[in-house]
Protein backbone atom coordinates (compact mmCIF):
# COMPACT_ATOMS: atom_id res chain seq x y z
CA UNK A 1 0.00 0.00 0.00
CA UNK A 2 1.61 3.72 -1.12
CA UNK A 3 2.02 5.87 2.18
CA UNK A 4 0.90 9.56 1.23
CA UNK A 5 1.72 12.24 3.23
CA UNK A 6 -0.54 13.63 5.91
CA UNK A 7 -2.24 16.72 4.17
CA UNK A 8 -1.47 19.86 6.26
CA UNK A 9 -4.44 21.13 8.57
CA UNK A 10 -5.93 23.88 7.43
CA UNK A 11 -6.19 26.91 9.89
CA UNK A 12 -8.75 26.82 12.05
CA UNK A 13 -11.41 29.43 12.20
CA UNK A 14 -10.16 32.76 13.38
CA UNK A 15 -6.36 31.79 12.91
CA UNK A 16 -4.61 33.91 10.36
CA UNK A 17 -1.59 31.78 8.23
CA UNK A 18 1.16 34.26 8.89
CA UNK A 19 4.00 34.35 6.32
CA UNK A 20 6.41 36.63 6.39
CA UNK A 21 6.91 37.77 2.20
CA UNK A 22 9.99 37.07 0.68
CA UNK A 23 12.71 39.27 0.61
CA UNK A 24 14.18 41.02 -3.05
CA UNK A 25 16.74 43.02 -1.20
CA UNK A 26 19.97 41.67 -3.69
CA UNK A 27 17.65 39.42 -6.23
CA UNK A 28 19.04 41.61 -8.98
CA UNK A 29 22.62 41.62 -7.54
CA UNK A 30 22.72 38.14 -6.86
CA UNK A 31 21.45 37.40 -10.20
CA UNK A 32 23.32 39.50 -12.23
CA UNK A 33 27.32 39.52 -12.74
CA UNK A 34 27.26 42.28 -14.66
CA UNK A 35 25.19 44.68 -12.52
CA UNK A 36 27.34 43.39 -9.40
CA UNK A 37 30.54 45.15 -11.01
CA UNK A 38 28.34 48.12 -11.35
CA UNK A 39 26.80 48.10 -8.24
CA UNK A 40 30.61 47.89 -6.84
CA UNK A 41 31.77 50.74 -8.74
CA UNK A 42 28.92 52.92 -8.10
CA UNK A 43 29.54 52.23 -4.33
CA UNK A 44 33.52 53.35 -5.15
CA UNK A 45 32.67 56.69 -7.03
CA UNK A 46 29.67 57.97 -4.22
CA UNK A 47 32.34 57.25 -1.60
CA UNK A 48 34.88 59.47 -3.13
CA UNK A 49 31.50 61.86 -3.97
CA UNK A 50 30.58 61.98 0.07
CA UNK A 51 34.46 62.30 0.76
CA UNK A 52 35.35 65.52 -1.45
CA UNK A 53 31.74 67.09 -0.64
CA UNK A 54 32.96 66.77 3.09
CA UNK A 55 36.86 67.44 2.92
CA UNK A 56 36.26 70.42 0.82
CA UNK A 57 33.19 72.03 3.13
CA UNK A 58 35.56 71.71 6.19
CA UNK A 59 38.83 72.99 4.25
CA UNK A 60 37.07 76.34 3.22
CA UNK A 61 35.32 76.53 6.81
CA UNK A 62 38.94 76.38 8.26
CA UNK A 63 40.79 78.87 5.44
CA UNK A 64 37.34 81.29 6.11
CA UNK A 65 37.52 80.82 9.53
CA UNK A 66 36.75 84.61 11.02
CA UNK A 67 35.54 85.90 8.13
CA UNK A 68 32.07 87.29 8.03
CA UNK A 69 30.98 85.33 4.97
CA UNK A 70 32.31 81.84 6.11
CA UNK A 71 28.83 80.85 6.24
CA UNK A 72 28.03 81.60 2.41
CA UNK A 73 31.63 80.52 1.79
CA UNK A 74 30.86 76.87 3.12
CA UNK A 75 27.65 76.11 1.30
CA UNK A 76 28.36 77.56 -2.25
CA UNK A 77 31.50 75.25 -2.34
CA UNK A 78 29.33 72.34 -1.62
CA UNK A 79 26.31 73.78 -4.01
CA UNK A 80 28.81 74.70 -7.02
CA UNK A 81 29.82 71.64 -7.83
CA UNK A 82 25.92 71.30 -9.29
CA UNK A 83 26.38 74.39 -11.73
CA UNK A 84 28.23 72.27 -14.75
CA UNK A 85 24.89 70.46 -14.66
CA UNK A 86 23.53 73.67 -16.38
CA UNK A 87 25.50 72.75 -19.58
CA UNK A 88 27.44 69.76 -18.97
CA UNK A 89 24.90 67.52 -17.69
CA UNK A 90 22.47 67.03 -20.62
CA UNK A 91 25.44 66.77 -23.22
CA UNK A 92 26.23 63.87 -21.26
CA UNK A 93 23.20 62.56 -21.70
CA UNK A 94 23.54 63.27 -25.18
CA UNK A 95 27.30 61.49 -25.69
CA UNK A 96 25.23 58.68 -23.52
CA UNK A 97 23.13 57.62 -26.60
CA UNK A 98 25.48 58.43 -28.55
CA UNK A 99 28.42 56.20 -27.98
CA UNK A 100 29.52 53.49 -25.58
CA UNK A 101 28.29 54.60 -22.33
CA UNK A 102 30.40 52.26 -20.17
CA UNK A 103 33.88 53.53 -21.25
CA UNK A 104 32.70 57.03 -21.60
CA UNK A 105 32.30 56.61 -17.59
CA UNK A 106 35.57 54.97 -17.48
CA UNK A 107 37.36 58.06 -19.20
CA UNK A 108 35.79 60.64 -16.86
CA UNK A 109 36.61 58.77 -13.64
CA UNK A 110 40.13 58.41 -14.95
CA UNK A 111 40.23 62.61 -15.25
CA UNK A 112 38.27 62.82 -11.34
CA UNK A 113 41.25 60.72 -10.14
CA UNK A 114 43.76 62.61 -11.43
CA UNK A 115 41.91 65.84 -10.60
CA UNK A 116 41.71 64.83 -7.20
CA UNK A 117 45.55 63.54 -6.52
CA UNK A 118 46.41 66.84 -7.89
CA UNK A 119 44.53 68.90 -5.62
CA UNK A 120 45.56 66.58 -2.53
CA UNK A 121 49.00 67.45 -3.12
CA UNK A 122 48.01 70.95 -3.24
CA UNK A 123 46.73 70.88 -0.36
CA UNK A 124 50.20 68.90 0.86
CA UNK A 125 52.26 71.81 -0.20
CA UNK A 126 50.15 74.44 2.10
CA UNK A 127 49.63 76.74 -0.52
CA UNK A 128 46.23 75.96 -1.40
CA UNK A 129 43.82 79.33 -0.67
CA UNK A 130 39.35 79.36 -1.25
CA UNK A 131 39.56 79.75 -4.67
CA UNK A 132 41.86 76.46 -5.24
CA UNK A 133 39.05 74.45 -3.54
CA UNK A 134 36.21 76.44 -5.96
CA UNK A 135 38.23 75.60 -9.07
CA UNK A 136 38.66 71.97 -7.73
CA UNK A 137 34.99 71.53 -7.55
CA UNK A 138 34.00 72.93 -10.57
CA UNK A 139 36.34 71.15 -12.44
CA UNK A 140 35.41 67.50 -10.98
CA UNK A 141 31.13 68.89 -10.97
CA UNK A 142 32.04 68.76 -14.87
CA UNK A 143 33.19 65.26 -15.23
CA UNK A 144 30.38 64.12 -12.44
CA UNK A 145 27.28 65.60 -14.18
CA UNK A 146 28.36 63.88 -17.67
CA UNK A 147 29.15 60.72 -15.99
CA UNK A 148 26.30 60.57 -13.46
CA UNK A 149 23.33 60.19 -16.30
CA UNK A 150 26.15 57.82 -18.05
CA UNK A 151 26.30 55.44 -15.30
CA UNK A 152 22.57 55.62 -14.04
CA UNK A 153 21.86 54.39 -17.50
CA UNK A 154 24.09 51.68 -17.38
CA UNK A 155 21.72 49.89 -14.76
CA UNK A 156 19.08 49.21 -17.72
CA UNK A 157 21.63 47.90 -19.72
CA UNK A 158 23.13 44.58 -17.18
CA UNK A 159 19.67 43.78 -15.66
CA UNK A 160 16.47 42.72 -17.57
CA UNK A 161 13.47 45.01 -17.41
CA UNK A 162 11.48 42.94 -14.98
CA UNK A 163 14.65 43.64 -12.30
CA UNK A 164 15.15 47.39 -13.21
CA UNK A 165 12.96 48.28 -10.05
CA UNK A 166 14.85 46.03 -7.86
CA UNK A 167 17.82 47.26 -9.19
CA UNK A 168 17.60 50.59 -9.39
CA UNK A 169 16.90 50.45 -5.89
CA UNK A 170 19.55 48.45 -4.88
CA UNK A 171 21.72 50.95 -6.67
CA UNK A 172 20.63 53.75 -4.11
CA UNK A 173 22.05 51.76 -1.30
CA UNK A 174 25.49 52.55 -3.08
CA UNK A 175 24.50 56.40 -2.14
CA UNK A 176 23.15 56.15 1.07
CA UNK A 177 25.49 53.27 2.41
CA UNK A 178 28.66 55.29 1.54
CA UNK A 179 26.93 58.32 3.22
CA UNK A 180 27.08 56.33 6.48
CA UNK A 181 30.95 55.48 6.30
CA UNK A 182 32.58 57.91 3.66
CA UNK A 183 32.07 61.06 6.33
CA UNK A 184 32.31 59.02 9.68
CA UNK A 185 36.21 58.33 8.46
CA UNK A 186 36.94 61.92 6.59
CA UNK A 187 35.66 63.52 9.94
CA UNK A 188 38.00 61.14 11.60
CA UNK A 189 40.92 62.04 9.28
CA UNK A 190 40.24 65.44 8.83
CA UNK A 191 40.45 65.78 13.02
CA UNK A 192 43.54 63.44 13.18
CA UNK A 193 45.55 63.54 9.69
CA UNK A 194 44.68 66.86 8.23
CA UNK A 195 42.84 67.01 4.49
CA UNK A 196 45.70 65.31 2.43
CA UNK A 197 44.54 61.88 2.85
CA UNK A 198 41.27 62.71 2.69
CA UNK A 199 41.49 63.67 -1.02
CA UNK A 200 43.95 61.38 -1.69
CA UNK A 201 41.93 58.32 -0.85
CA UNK A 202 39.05 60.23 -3.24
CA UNK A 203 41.54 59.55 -5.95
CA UNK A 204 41.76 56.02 -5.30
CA UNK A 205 38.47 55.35 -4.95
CA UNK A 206 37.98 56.65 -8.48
CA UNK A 207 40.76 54.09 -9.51
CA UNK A 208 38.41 51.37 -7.79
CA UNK A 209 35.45 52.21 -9.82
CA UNK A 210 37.34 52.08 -13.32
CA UNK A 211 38.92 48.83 -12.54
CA UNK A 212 35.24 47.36 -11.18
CA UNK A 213 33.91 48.87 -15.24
CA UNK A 214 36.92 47.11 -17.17
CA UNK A 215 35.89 43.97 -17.03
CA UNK A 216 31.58 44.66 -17.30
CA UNK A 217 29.44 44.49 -19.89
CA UNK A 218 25.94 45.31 -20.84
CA UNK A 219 23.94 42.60 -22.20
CA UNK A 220 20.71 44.55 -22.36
CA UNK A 221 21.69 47.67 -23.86
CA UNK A 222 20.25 48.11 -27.21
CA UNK A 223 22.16 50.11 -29.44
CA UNK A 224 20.04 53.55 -30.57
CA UNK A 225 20.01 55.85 -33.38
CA UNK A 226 20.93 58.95 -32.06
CA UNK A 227 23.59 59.14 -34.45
CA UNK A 228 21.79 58.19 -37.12
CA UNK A 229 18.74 60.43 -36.72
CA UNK A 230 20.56 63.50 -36.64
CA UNK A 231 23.26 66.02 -35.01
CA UNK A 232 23.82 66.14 -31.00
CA UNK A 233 22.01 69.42 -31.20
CA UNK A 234 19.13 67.53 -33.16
CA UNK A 235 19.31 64.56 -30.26
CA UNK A 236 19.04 66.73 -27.63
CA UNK A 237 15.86 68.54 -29.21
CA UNK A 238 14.65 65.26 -29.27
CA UNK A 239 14.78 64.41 -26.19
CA UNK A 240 13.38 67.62 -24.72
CA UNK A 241 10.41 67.30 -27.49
CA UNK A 242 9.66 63.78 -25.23
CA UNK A 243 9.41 65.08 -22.12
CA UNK A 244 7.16 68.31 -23.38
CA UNK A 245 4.96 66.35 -25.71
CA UNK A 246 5.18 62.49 -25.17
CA UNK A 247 5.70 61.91 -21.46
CA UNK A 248 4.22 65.11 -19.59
CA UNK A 249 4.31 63.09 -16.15
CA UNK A 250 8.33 63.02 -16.34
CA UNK A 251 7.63 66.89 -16.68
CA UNK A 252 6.12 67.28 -13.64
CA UNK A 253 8.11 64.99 -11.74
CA UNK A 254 10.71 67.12 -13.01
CA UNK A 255 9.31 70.53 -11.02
CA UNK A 256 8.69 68.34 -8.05
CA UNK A 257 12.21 67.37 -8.48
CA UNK A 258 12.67 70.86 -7.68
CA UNK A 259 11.66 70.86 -3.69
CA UNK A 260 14.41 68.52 -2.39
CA UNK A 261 17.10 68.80 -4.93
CA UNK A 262 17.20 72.60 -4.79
CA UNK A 263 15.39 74.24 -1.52
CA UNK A 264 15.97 71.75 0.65
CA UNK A 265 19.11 70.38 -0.20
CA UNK A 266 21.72 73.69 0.76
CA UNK A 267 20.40 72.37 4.51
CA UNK A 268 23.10 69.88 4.25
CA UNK A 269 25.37 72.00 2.34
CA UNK A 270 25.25 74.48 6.36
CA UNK A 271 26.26 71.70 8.64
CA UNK A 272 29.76 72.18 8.99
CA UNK A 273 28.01 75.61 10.37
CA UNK A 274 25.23 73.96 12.22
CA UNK A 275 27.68 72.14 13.99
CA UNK A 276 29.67 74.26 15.07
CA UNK A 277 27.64 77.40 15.74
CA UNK A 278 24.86 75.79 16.91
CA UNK A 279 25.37 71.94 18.54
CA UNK A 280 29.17 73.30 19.26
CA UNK A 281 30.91 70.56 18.15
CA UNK A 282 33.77 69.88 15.73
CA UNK A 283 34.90 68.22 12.62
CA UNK A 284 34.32 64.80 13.80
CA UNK A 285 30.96 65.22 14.69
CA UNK A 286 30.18 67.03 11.73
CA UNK A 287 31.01 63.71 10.13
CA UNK A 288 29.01 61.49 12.10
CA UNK A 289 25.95 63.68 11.08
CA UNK A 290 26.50 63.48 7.39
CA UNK A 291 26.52 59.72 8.18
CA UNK A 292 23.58 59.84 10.12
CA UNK A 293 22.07 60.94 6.61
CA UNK A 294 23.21 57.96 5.43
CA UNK A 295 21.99 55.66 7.67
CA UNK A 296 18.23 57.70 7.04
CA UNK A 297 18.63 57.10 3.16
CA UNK A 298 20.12 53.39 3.38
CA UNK A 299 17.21 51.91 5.94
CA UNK A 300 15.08 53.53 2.76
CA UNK A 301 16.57 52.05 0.39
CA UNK A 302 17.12 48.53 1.63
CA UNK A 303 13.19 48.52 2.70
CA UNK A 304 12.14 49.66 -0.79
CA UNK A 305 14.59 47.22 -2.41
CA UNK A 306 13.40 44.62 0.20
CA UNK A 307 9.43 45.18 -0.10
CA UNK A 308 8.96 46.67 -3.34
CA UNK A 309 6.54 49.67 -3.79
CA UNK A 310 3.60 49.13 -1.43
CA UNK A 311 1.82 52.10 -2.22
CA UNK A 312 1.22 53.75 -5.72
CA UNK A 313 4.88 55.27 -6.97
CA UNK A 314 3.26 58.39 -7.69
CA UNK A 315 1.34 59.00 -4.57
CA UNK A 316 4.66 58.25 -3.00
CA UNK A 317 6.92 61.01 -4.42
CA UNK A 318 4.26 63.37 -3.86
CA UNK A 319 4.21 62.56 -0.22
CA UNK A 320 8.29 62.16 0.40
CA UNK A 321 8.31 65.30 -0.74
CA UNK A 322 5.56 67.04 1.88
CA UNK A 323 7.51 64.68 4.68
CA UNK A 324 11.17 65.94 3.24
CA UNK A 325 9.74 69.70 4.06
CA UNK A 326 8.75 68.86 7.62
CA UNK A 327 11.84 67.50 9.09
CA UNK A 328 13.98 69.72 7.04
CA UNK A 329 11.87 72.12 9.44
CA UNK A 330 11.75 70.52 12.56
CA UNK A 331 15.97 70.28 12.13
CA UNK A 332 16.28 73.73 12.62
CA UNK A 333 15.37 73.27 16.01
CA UNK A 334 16.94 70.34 17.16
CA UNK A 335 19.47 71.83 19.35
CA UNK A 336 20.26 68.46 20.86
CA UNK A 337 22.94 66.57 19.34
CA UNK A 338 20.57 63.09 19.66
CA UNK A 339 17.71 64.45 18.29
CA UNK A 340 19.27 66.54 15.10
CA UNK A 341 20.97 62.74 14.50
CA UNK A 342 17.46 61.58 14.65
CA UNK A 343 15.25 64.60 12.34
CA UNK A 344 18.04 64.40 10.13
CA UNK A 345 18.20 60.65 9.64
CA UNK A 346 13.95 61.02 9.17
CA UNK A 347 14.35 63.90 6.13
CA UNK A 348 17.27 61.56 4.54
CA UNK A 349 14.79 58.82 4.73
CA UNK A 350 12.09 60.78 3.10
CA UNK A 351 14.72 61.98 0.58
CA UNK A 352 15.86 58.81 -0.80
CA UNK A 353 12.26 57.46 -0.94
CA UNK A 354 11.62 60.29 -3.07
CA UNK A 355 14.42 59.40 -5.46
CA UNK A 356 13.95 56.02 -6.06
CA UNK A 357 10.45 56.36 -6.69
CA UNK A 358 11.32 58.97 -9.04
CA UNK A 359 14.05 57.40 -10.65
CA UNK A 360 12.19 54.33 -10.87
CA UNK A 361 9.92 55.88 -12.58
CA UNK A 362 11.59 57.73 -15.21
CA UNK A 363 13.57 54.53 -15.93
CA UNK A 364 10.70 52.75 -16.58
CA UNK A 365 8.84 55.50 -19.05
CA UNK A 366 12.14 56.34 -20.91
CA UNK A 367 12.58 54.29 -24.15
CA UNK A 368 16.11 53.25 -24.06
CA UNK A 369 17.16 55.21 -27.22
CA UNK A 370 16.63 58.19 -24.90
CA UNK A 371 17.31 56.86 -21.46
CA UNK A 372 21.03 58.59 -21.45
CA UNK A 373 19.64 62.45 -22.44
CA UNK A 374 15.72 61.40 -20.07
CA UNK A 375 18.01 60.40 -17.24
CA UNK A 376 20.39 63.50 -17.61
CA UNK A 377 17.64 66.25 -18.11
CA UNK A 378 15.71 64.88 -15.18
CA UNK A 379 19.15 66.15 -12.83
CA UNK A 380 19.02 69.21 -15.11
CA UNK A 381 17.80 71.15 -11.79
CA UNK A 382 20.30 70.38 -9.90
CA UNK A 383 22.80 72.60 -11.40
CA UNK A 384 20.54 75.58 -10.08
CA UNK A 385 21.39 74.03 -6.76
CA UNK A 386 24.40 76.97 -6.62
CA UNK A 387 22.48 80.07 -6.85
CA UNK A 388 20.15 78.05 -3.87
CA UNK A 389 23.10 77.65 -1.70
CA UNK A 390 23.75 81.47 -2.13
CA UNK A 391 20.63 82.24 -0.75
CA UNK A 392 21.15 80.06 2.15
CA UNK A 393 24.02 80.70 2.50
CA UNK A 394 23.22 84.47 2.63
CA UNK A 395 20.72 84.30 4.53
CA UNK A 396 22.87 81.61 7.42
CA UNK A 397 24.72 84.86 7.51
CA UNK A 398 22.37 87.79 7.95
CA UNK A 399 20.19 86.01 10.66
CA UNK A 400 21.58 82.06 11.82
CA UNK A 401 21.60 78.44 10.66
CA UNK A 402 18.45 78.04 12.75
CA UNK A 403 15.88 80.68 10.78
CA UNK A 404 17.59 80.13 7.59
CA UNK A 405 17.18 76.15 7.89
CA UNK A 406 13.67 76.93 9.13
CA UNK A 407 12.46 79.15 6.17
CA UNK A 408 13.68 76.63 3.67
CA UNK A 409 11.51 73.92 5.81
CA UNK A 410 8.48 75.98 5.66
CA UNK A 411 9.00 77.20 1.74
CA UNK A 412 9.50 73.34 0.99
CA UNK A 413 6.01 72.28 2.97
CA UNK A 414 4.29 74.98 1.40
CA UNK A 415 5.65 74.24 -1.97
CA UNK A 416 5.05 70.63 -1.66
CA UNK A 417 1.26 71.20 -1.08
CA UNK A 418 0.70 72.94 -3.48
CA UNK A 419 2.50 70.08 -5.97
CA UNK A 420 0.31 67.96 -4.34
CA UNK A 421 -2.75 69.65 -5.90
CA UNK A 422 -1.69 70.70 -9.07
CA UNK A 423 0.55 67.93 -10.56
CA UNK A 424 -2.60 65.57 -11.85
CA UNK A 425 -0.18 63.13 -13.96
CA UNK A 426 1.96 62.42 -11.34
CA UNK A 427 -0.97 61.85 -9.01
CA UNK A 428 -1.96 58.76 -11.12
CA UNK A 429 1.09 57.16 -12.17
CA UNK A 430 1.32 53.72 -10.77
């Protein structure tokens, strides 16, 4: 006689089956050999992003220090590294669709590194003055704003499109996780080595990410027509002709865009001056703050790479954007070290929700001939980001950190309401 196994009870009446769902967090980099390099090399070049954007704040803080514009000083060296964006970044996106993005990326990392060992040995000699670190900056916020698009469209191209969510946010963990460590050790260098080694590892780290690319390659990229249909002038009239016409809801998610990547965002740009003018700390703890930002943006990121998208991806940008406002708000008055460790962490949460929905979005409505010149005019506001941080910065130094972070708080909220109302398409995007 066959022996068949006992069929399970069912639950009894008024029991719930609980199963806990499946995580997703690395399905994509598990899966994927291809987007694993990437994923590694993405992690390399934010780290030596979150490095400079640190070393160089606290360099001009300490050649300003005593002058009556070190506030404005401090954030429009972190902010101006944004204004290439104006005019490099959407060429990039043009050279993106244009030729081979992956060693296009390669080439401008190989310039960051050198730009960076150069300026670290500036800074070695003692001769460097402000307008050494400005140059610096602008010179390596070229090379980022073409490669950025370049290597955010690389993601579609080593992952099939059922994984691009997954991926995509999977990739943001390679921002927010080098938030956490990249400033914990500068602040630690910075208060026990001096700058040197702080820009000198940046250099190194750009050397990671091109050997991580050598070896890659993109299996799902399909090769466009951008050269065929037309002069780069022509391709990028193309792609701006999309957005107006085609796609309005990448548009609108483009003025949204607006409320954390240029009001809100100087806030982070005024720490080294929060810190010390108002918790009255130091370098070091100005680095364990910036890493508190990371640890807000990487519990986002590895929930929304874990769960999925619970609620409607629209609905949710709209509403990481109103939440972004808030605690940018309610950090302006967290004079306690514990609690501006915890607001902050909450707004860099809200932050990086925002941008993977958004990017998760726009990745999935761009046709891949125009994902390299979509994906580099959605970060076209960012190189307004400068004349921002002005403002703020301006405004740190006419009244304090505290009103000026507050005003941009409330601006943000009201702003952000008001986007709410208005911006239908994005309202009903799934």
């Amino acid at each position: 006689m066959l022996c068949h196994p006992a069929p399970r009870a069912r639950a009894a009446i008024g029991e719930t089956d609980l199963r806990l769902p499946r995580l997703h967090t690395l399905d994509a980099w598990l899966g994927y050999r291809n987007y694993r390099l990437l994923w590694c090399g993405n992690f390399f070049a934010n780290s030596a992003q979150w490095l400079q954007l640190l070393s160089v704040g606290w360099l001009v803080r300490e050649l300003s220090e005593g002058s009556a514009v070190a506030g404005l000083l401090v954030v429009t060296v972190g902010g101006i590294n944004t204004l290439p964006g104006l005019v490099a970044g959407p060429w990039g996106g043009v050279l993106s669709d244009r030729f081979d993005r992956r060693r296009l990326v390669i080439t401008f990392q190989l310039i960051m590194c050198g730009l960076a060992f150069s300026f670290a040995l500036l800074v070695l000699s003692e001769r460097v003055t402000i307008w050494h670190a400005y140059l610096y900056v602008i010179l390596a916020g070229v090379c980022h704003s073409m490669a950025q698009p370049m290597r955010q469209s690389l993601i579609a191209a080593t992952v099939p499109r059922e994984m691009l969510g997954n991926a995509l946010a999977a990739n943001v963990l390679t921002i927010t996780g080098t938030r956490i460590f990249g400033p914990f050790i500068g602040g630690i260098l910075i208060f026990t080595l001096g700058f040197f080694w702080n820009f000198t590892i940046e250099a190194c780290l750009y050397l990671a990410n091109v050997l991580m690319l050598m070896p890659m390659r993109t299996p799902y990229y399909r090769q466009g027509d951008a050269r065929a249909r037309g002069s780069a002038i022509a391709n990028m009239v193309e792609g701006i002709r999309y957005i107006w016409s085609d796609e309005r809801a990448i548009f609108q998610m483009m003025i949204l865009s607006i409320i954390p990547n240029i009001i809100l965002h100087p806030t982070w740009f005024l720490l080294p001056v929060f810190t010390t003018d108002v918790l009255n700390r130091s370098a070091d703890v100005g680095g364990y703050l910036l890493s508190v930002t990371g640890i807000g943006g990487f519990l986002a990121a590895l929930f929304m790479a874990s769960f999925g998208f619970i609620f409607d991806k629209g609905k949710v940008v709209l509403g990481a954007a109103v939440v972004s406002s808030i605690t940018c708000f309610l950090f302006a008055f967290s004079h306690w070290m514990a609690l501006a460790f915890v607001v902050i962490a909450a707004m860099a949460f809200s932050q990086a929700v925002f941008r993977t929905s958004r990017g998760t979005l726009i990745q999935t409505l761009a046709p891949d001939r125009l994902r390299g010149r979509l994906t580099s005019l959605q970060s076209f506001d960012r190189g307004f980001l400068v004349v921002a941080s002005l403002g703020v910065g301006a405004l740190s130094d006419a009244t304090s950190p505290v009103a000026a972070i507050a005003i941009v708080g409330a601006l943000g909220l009201a702003l952000s309401l008001i986007c709410c109302a208005a911006l239908s398409r994005v309202r009903q995007l799934p």
